[in-house]
Protein backbone atom coordinates (compact mmCIF):
# COMPACT_ATOMS: atom_id res chain seq x y z
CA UNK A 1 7.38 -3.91 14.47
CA UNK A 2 4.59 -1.94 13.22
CA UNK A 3 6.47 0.85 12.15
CA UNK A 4 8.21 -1.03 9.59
CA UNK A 5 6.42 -1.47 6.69
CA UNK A 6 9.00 -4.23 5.62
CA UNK A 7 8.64 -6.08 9.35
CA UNK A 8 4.71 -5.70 8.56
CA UNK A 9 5.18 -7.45 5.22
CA UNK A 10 6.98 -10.34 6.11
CA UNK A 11 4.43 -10.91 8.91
CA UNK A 12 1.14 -11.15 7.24
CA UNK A 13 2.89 -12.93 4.17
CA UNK A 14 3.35 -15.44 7.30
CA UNK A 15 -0.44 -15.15 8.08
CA UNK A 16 -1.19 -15.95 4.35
CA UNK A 17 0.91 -18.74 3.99
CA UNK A 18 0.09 -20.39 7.19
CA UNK A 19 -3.67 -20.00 7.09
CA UNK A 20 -6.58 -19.97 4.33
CA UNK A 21 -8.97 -17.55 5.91
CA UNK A 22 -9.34 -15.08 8.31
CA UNK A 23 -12.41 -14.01 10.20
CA UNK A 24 -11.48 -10.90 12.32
CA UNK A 25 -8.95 -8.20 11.81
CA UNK A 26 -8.36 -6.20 15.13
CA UNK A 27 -6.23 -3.11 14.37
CA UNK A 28 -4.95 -1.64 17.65
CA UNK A 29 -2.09 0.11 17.70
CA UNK A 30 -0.63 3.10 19.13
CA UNK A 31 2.94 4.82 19.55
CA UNK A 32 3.34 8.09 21.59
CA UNK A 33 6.88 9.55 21.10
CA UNK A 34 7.58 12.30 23.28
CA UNK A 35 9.97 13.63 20.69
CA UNK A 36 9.02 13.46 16.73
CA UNK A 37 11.14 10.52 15.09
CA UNK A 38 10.40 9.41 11.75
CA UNK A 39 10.66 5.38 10.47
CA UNK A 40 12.98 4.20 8.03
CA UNK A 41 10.72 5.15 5.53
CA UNK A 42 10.55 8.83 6.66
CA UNK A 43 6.62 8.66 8.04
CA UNK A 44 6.38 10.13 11.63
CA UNK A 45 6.38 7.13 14.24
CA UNK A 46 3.12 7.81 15.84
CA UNK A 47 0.87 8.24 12.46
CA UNK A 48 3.25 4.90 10.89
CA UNK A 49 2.09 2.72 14.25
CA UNK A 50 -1.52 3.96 15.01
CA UNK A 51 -2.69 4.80 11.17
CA UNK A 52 -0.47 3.50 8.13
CA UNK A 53 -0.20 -0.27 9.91
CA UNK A 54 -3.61 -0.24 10.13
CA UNK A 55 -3.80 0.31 6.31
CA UNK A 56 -0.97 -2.08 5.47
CA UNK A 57 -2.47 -4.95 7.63
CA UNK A 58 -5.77 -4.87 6.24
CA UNK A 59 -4.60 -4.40 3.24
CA UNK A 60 -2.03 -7.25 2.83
CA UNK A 61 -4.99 -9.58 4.55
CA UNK A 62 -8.20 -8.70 2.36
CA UNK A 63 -7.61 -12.04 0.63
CA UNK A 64 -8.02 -13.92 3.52
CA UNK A 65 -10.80 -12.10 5.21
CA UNK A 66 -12.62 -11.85 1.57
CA UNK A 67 -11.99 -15.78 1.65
CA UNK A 68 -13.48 -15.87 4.94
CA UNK A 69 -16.84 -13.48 4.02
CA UNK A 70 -19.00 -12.65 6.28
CA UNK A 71 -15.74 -11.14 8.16
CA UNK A 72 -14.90 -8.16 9.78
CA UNK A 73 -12.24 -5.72 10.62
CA UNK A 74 -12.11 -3.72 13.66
CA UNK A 75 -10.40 -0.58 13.80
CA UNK A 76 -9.59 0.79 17.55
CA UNK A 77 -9.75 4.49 17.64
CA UNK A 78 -10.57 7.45 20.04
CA UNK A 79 -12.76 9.62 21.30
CA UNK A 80 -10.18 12.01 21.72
CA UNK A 81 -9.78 11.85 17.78
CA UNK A 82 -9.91 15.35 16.15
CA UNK A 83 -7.25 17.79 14.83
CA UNK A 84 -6.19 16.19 11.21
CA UNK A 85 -4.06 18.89 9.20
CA UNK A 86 -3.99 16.56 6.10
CA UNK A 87 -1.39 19.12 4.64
CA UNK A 88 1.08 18.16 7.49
CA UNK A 89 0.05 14.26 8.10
CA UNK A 90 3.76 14.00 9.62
CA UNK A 91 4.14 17.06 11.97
CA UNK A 92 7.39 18.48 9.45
CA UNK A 93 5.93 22.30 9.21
CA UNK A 94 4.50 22.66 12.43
CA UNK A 95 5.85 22.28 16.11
CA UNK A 96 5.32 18.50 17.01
CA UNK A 97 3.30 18.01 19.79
CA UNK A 98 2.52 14.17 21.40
CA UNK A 99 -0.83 14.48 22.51
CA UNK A 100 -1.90 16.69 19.24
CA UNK A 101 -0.24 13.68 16.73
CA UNK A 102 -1.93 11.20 18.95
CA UNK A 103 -5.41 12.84 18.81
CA UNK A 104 -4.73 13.38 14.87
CA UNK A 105 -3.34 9.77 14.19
CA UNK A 106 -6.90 8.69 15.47
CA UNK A 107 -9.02 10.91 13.45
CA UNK A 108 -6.83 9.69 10.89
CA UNK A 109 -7.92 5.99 11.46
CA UNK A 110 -11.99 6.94 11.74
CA UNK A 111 -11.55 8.49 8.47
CA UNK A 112 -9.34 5.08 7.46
CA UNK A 113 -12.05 3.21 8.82
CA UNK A 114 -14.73 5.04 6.94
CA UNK A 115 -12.96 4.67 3.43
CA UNK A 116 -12.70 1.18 3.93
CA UNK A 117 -16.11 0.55 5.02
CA UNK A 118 -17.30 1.87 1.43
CA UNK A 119 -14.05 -0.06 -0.55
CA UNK A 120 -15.15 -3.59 0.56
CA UNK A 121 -18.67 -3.33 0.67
């Protein structure tokens, strides 16, 4: 369940344990609520699925794909990315619209992508 940071967790502590590298990361996720909902944690659903597992995956798994070097990550985004009101990541001050989170969840994850391009290199 990739809205739960806790389900995320336990699942790549599963990875780690179970394997000693890890050559490619594909990060491809995406949640469209028609209504807003928020996780347990209190992030908006569709920026928690398509932005902050990304993060949290990658993350939890840089041992293994350091381990593994040359490796790679691969972030799926959008062309329809655009819109990112970083004051209001989870839609609380402004009308929630599905289409509008979606396209700003995956500006969210180029600019993820970007940051993490310069953190590992």
């Amino acid at each position: 369940d990739l809205e739960d940071a806790t389900s995320i967790t336990s699942f790549t502590s599963r990875i780690s344990q179970r394997y000693g590298s890890l050559k490619l990361l594909v990060n491809n996720a995406a949640a469209v609520p028609q209504e807003r909902s928020e996780t347990p944690e209190g992030h908006e659903t569709q920026f928690a699925v398509g932005v902050l597992s990304y993060h949290r995956l990658t993350r939890a798994l840089l041992p293994l794909l350091s381990a593994s070097a040359p490796s790679q990550v691969l972030n799926i985004g959008s062309t329809f990315a655009g819109g990112l009101d970083t004051s209001d990541l989870s839609f609380s001050r402004r009308p929630y619209r599905p289409l509008q989170a979606y396209q700003a969840s995956k500006q969210a994850v180029r600019m993820l992508s970007w940051g993490w391009a310069e953190r590992v290199q």
